[in-house]
N, C-alpha and C. Protein backbone atom coordinates (compact mmCIF):
# COMPACT_ATOMS: atom_id res chain seq x y z
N UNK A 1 64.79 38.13 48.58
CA UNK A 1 64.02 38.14 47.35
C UNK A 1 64.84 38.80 46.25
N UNK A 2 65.16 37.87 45.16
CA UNK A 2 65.38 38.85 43.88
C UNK A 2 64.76 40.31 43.54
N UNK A 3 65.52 40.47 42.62
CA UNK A 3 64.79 41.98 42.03
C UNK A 3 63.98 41.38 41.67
N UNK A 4 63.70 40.55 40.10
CA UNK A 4 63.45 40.30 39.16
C UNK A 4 61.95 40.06 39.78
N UNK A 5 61.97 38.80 41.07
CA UNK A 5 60.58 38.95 41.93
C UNK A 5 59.83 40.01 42.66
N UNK A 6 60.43 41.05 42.77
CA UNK A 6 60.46 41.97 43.06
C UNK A 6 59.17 42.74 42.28
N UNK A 7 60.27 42.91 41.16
CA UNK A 7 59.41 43.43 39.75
C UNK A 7 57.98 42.79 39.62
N UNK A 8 57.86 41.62 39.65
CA UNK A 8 56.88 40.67 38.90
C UNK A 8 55.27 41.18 39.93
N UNK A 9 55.86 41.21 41.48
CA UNK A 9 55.13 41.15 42.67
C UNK A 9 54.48 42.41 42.44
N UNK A 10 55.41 43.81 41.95
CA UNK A 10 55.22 44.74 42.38
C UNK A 10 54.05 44.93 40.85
N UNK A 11 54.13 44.45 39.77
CA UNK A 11 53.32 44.61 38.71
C UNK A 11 52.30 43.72 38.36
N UNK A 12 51.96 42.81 39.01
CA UNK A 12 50.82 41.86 39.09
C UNK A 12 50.02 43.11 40.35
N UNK A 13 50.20 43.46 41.65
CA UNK A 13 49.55 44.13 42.35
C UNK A 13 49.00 46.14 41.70
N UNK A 14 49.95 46.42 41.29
CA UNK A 14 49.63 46.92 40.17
C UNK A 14 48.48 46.98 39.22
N UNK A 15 48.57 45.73 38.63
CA UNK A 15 47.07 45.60 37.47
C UNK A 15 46.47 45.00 38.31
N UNK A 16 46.00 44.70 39.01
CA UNK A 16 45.14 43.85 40.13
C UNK A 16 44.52 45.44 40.61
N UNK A 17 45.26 46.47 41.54
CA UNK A 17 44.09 47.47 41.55
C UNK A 17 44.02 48.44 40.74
N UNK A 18 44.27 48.42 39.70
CA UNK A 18 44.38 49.11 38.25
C UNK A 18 42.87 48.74 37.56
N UNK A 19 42.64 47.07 37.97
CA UNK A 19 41.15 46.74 37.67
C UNK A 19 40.70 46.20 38.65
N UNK A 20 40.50 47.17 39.64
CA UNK A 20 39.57 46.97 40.57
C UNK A 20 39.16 45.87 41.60
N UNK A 21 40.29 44.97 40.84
CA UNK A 21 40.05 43.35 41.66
C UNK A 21 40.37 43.40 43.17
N UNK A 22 39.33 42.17 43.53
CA UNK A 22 39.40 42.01 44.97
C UNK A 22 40.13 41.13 45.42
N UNK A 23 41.07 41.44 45.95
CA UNK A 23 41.97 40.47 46.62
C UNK A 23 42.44 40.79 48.13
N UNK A 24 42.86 39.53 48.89
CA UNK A 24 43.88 39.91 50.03
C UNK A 24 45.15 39.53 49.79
N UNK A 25 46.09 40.49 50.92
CA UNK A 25 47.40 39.29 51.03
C UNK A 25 47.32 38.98 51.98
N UNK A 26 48.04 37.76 52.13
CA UNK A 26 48.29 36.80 53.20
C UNK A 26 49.82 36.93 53.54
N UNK A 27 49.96 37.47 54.54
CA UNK A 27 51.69 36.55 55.31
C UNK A 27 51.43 35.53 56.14
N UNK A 28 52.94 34.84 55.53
CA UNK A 28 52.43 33.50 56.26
C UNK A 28 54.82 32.88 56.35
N UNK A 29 54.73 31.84 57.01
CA UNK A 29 56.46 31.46 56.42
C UNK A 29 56.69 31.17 55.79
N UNK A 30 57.84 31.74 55.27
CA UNK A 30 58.28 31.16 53.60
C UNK A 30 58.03 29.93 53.20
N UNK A 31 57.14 29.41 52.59
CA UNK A 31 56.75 28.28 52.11
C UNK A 31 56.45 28.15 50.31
N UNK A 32 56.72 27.34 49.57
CA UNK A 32 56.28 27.28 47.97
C UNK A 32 55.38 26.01 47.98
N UNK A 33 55.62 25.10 48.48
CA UNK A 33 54.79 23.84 48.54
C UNK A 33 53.54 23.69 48.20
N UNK A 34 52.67 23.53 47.52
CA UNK A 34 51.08 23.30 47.51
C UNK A 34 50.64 23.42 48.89
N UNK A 35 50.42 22.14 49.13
CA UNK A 35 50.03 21.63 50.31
C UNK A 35 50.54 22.65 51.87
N UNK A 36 51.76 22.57 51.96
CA UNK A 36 52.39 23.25 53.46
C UNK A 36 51.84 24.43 53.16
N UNK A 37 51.52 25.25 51.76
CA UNK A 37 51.17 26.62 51.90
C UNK A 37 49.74 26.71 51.96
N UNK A 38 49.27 25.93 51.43
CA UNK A 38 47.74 25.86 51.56
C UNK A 38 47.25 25.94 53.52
N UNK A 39 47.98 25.20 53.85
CA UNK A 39 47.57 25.12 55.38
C UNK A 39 47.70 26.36 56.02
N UNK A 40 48.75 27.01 55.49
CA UNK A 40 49.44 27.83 56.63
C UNK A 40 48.85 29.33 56.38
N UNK A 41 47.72 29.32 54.74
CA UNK A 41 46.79 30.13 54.80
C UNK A 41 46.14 29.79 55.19
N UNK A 42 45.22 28.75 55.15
CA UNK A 42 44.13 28.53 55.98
C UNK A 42 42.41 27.90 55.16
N UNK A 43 43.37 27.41 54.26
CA UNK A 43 42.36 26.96 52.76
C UNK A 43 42.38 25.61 52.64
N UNK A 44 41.44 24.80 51.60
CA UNK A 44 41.50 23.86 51.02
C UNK A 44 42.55 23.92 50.28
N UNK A 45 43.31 22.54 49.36
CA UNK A 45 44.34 22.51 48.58
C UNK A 45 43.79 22.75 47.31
N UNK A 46 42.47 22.29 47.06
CA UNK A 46 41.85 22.69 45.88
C UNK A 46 41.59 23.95 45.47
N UNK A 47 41.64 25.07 46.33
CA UNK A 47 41.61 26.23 46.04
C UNK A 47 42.62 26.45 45.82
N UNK A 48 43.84 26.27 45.93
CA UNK A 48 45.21 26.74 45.50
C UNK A 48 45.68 26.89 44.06
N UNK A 49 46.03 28.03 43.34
CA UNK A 49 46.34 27.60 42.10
C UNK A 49 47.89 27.20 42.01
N UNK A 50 47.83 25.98 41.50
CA UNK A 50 49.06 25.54 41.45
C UNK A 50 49.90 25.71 39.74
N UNK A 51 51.03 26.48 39.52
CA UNK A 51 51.66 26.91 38.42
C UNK A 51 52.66 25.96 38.24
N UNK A 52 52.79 25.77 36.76
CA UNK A 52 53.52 24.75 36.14
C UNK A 52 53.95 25.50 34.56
N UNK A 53 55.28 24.80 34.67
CA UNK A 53 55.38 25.63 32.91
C UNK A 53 55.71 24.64 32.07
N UNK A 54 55.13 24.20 31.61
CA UNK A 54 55.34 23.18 30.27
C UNK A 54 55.63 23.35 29.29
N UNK A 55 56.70 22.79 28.78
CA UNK A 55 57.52 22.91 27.31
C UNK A 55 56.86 21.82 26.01
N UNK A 56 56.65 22.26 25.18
CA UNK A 56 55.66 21.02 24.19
C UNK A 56 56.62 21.84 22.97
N UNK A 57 56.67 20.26 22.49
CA UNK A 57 57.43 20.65 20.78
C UNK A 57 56.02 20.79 20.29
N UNK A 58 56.59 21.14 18.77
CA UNK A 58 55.42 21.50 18.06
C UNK A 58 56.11 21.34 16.53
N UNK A 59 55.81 20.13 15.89
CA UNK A 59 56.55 19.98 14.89
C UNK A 59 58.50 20.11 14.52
N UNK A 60 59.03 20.07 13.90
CA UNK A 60 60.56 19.58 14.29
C UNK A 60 61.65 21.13 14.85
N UNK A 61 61.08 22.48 14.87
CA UNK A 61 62.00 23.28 15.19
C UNK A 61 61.49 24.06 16.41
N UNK A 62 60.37 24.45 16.79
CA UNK A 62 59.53 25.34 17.40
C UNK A 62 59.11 23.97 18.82
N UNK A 63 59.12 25.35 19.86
CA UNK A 63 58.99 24.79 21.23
C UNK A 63 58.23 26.23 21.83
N UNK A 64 57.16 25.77 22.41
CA UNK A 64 56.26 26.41 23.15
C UNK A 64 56.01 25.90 24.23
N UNK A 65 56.10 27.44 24.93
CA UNK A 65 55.67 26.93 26.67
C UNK A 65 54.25 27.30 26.74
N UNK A 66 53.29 26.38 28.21
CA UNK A 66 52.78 27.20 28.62
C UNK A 66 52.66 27.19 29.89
N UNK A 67 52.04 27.92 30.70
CA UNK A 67 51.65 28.26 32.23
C UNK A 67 50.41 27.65 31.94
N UNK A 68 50.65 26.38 33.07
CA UNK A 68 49.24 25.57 33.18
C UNK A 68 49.34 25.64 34.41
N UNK A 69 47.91 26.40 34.62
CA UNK A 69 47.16 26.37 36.07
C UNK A 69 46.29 25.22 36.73
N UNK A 70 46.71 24.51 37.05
CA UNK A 70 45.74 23.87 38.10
C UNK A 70 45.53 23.52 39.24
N UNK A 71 44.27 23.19 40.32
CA UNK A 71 44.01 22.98 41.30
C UNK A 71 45.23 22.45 42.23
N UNK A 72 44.96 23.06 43.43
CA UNK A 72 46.41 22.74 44.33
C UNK A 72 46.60 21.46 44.36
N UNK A 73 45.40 20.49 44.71
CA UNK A 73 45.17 18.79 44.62
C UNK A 73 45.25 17.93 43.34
N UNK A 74 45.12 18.77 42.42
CA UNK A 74 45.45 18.25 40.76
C UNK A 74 46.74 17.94 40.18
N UNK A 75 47.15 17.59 39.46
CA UNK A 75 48.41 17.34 38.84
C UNK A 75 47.72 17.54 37.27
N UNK A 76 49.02 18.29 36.24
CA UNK A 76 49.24 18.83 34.76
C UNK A 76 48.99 17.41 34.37
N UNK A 77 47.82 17.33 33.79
CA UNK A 77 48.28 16.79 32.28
C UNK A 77 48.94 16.57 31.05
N UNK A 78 50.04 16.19 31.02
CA UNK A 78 50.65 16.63 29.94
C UNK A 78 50.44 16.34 28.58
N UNK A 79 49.96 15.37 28.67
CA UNK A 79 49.25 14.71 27.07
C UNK A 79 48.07 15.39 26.63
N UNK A 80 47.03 16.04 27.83
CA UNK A 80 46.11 16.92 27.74
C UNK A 80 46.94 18.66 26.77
N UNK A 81 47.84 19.05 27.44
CA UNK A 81 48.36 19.94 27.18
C UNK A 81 48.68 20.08 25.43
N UNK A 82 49.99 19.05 25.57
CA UNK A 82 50.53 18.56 24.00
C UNK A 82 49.62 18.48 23.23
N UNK A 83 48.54 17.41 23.34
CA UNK A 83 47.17 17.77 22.32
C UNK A 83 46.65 19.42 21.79
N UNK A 84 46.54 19.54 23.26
CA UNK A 84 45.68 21.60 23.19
C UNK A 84 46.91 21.81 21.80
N UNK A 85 47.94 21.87 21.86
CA UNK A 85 48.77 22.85 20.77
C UNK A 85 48.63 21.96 19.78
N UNK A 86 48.60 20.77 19.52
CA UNK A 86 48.99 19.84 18.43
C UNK A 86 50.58 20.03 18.69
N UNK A 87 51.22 19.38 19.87
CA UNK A 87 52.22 19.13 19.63
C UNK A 87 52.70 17.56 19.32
N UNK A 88 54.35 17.60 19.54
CA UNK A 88 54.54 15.77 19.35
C UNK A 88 55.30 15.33 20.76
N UNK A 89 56.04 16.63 21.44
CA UNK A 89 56.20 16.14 23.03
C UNK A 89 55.93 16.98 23.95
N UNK A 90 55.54 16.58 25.02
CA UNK A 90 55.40 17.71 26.41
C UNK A 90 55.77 17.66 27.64
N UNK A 91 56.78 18.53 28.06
CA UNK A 91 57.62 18.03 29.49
C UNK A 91 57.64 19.05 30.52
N UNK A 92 57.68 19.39 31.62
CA UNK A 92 57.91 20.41 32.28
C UNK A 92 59.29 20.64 32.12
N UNK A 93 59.05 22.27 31.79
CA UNK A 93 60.15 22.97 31.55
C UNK A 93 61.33 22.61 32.52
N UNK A 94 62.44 22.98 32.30
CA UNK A 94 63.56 22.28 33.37
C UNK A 94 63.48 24.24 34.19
N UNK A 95 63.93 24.02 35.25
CA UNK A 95 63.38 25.25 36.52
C UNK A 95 63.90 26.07 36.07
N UNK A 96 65.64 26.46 35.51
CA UNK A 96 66.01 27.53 35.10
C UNK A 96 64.92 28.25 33.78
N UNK A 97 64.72 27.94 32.81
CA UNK A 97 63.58 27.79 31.74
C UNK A 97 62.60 28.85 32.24
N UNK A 98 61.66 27.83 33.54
CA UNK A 98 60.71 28.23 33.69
C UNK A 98 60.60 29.17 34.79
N UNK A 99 61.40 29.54 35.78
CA UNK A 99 62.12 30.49 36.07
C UNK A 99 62.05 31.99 35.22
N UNK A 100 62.93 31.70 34.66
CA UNK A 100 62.94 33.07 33.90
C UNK A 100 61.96 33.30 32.77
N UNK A 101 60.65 32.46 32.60
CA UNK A 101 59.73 32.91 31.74
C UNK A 101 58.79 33.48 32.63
N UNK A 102 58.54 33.02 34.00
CA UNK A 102 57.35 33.31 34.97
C UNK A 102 57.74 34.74 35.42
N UNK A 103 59.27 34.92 35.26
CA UNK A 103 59.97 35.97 36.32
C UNK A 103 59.88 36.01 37.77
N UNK A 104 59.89 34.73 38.43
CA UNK A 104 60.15 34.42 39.66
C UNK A 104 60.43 32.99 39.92
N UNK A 105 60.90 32.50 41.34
CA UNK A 105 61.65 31.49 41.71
C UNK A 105 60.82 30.33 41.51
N UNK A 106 60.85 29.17 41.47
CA UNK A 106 59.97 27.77 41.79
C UNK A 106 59.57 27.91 42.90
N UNK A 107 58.03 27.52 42.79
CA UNK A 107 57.17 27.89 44.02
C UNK A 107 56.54 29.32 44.48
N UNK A 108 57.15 30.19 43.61
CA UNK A 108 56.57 31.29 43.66
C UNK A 108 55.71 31.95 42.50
N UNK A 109 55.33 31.11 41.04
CA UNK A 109 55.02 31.38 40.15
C UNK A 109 53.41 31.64 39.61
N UNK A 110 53.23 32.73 39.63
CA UNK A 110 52.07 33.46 39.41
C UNK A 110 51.08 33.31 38.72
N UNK A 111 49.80 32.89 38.52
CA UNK A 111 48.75 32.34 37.54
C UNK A 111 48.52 33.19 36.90
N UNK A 112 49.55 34.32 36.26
CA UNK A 112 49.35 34.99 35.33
C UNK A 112 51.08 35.32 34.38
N UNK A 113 50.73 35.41 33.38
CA UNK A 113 51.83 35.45 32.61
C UNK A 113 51.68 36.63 32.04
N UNK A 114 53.74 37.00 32.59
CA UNK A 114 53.83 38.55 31.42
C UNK A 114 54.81 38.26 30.82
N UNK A 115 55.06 37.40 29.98
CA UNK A 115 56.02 36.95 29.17
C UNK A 115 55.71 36.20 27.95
N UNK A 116 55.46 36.85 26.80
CA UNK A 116 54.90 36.90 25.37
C UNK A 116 55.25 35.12 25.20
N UNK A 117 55.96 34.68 25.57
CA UNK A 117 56.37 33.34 24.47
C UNK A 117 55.61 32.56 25.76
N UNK A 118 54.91 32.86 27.13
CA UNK A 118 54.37 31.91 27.70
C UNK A 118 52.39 32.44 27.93
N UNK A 119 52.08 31.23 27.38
CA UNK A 119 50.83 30.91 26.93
C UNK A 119 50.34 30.53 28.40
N UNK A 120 48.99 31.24 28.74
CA UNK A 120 48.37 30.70 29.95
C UNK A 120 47.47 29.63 29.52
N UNK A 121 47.74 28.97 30.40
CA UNK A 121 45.97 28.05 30.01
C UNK A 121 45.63 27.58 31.27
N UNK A 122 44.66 27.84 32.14
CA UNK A 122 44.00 27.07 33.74
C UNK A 122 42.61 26.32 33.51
N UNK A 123 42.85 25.61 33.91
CA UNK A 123 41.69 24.32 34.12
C UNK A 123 40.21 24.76 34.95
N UNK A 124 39.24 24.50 34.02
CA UNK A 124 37.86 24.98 34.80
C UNK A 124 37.50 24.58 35.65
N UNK A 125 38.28 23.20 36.45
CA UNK A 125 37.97 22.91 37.96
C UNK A 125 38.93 24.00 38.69
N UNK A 126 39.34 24.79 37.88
CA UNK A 126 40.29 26.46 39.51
C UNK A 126 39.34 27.38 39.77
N UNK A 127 38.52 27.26 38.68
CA UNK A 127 37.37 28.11 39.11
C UNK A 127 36.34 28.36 39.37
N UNK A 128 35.85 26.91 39.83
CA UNK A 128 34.49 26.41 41.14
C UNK A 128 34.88 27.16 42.38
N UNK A 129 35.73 27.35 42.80
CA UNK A 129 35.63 28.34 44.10
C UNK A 129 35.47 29.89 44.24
N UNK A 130 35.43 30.37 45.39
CA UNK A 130 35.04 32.24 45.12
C UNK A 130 35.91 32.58 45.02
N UNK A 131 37.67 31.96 45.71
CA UNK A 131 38.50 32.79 45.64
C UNK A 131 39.43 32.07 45.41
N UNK A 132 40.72 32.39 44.56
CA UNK A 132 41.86 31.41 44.34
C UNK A 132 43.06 31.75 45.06
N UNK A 133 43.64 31.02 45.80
CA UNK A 133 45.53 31.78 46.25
C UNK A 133 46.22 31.16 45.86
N UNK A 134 47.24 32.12 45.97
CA UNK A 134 48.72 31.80 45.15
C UNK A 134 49.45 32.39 45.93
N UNK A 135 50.67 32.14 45.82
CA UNK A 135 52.09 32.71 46.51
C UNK A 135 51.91 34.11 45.12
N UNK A 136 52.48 34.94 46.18
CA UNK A 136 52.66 36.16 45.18
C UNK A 136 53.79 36.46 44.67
N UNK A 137 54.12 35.68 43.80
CA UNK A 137 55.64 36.02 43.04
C UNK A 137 56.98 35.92 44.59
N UNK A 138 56.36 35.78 46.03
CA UNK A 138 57.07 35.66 46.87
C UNK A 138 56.98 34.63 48.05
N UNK A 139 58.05 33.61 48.61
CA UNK A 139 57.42 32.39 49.26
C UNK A 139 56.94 32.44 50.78
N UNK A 140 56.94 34.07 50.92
CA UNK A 140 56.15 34.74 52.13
C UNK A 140 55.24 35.46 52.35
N UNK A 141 54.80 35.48 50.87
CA UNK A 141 52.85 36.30 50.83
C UNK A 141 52.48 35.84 49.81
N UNK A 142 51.34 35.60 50.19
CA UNK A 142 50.48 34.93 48.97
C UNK A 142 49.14 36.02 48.92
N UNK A 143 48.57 35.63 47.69
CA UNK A 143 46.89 36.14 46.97
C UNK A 143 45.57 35.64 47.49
N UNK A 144 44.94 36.26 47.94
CA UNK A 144 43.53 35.52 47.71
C UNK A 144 42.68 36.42 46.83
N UNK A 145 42.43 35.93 45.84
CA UNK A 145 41.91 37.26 44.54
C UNK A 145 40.15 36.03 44.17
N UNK A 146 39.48 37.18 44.25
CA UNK A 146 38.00 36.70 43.95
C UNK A 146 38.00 35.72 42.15
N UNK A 147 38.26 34.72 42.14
CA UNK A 147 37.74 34.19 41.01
C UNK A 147 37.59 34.55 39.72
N UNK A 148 36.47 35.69 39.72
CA UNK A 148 36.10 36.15 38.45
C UNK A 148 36.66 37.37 38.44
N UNK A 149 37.37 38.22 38.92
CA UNK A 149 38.41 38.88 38.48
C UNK A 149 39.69 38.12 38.56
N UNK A 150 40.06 36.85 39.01
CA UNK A 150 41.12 36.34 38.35
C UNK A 150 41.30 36.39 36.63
N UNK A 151 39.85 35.98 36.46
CA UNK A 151 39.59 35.31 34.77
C UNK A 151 39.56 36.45 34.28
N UNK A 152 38.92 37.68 34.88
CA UNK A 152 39.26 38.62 34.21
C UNK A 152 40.57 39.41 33.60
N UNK A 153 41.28 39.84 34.71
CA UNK A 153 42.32 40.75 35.06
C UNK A 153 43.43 39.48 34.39
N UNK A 154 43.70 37.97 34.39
CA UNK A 154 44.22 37.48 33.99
C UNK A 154 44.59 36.48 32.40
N UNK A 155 42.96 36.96 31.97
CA UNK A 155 42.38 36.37 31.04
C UNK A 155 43.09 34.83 30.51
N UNK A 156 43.02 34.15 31.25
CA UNK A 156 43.76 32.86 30.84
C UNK A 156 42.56 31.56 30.09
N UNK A 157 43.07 31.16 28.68
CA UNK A 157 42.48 29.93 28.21
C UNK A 157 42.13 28.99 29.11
N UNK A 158 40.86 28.85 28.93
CA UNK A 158 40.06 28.09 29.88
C UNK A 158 39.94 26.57 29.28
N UNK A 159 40.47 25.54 29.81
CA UNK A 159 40.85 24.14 28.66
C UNK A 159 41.07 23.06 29.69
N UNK A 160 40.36 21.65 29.81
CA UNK A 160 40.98 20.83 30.77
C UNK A 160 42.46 20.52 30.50
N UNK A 161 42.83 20.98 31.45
CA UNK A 161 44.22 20.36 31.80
C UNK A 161 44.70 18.99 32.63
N UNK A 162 43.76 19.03 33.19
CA UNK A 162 43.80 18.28 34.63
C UNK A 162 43.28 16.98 34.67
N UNK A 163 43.12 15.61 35.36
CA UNK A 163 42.45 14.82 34.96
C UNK A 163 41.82 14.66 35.85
């Protein structure tokens, strides 16, 4: 494991019991995959939050990312996205990019953002279930954090993303 994941793991758990949220961790084998990790906790894929970082222009000089959360079984909208900003294109970030905005590896990227220039936004079908998991900034433990202290403790724009 990087530092840098290191860092990210050790300060998401941090504000997680800083506010009181309920969560477990899970070990499980290094896995990032949706799907292979979903199993090997022991969940639906739809409960999984699946992280994506999308790059959208926004008129001819300015480029904004954001962290779009959705369902492990869902796929990003991207035209959904580009609209949300009023942009004119929207692509997933290329991995180095989005990498170093999440502060951890592909497949390990956290449904919460601590990086000012990346904008959260998760889809209101992530949060029909009680509890959401994620890999925790590491591709050998993951989250199971109650829902409504996700939305809390993470406060992310609530916007369809998803189709």
């Amino acid at each position: 494991m990087e530092t840098g994941d290191t860092d990210v793991y050790e300060r998401l758990i941090g504000d997680l019991d800083a506010a009181g949220a309920r969560y477990r961790l899970i070990d499980h084998a290094p896995e990032g995959r949706t799907e292979l990790v979903s199993a090997l906790r022991g969940h639906e894929v739809a409960h999984a939050a699946k992280c994506l970082v999308v790059m959208v222009k926004v008129g001819k000089k300015q480029t904004r990312y954001v962290l779009a959360v959705v369902p492990g079984d869902a796929r990003v909208d991207l035209e959904a996205v580009k609209a949300l900003l009023g942009g004119s294109y929207a692509a997933f970030a290329a991995k180095d990019k989005a990498e170093e905005l999440a502060g951890s590896v592909s497949g390990t990227v956290l449904p919460f953002s601590y990086h000012p220039r990346l904008e959260l936004i998760a889809d209101p079908a992530l949060l029909r279930s009680p509890e959401v998991f994620f890999n925790a900034a590491r591709l050998d433990r993951s989250i199971a954090l109650a829902t409504d202290d996700y939305r809390r403790v993470a406060a992310p724009r609530i916007e369809r993303i998803a189709p």
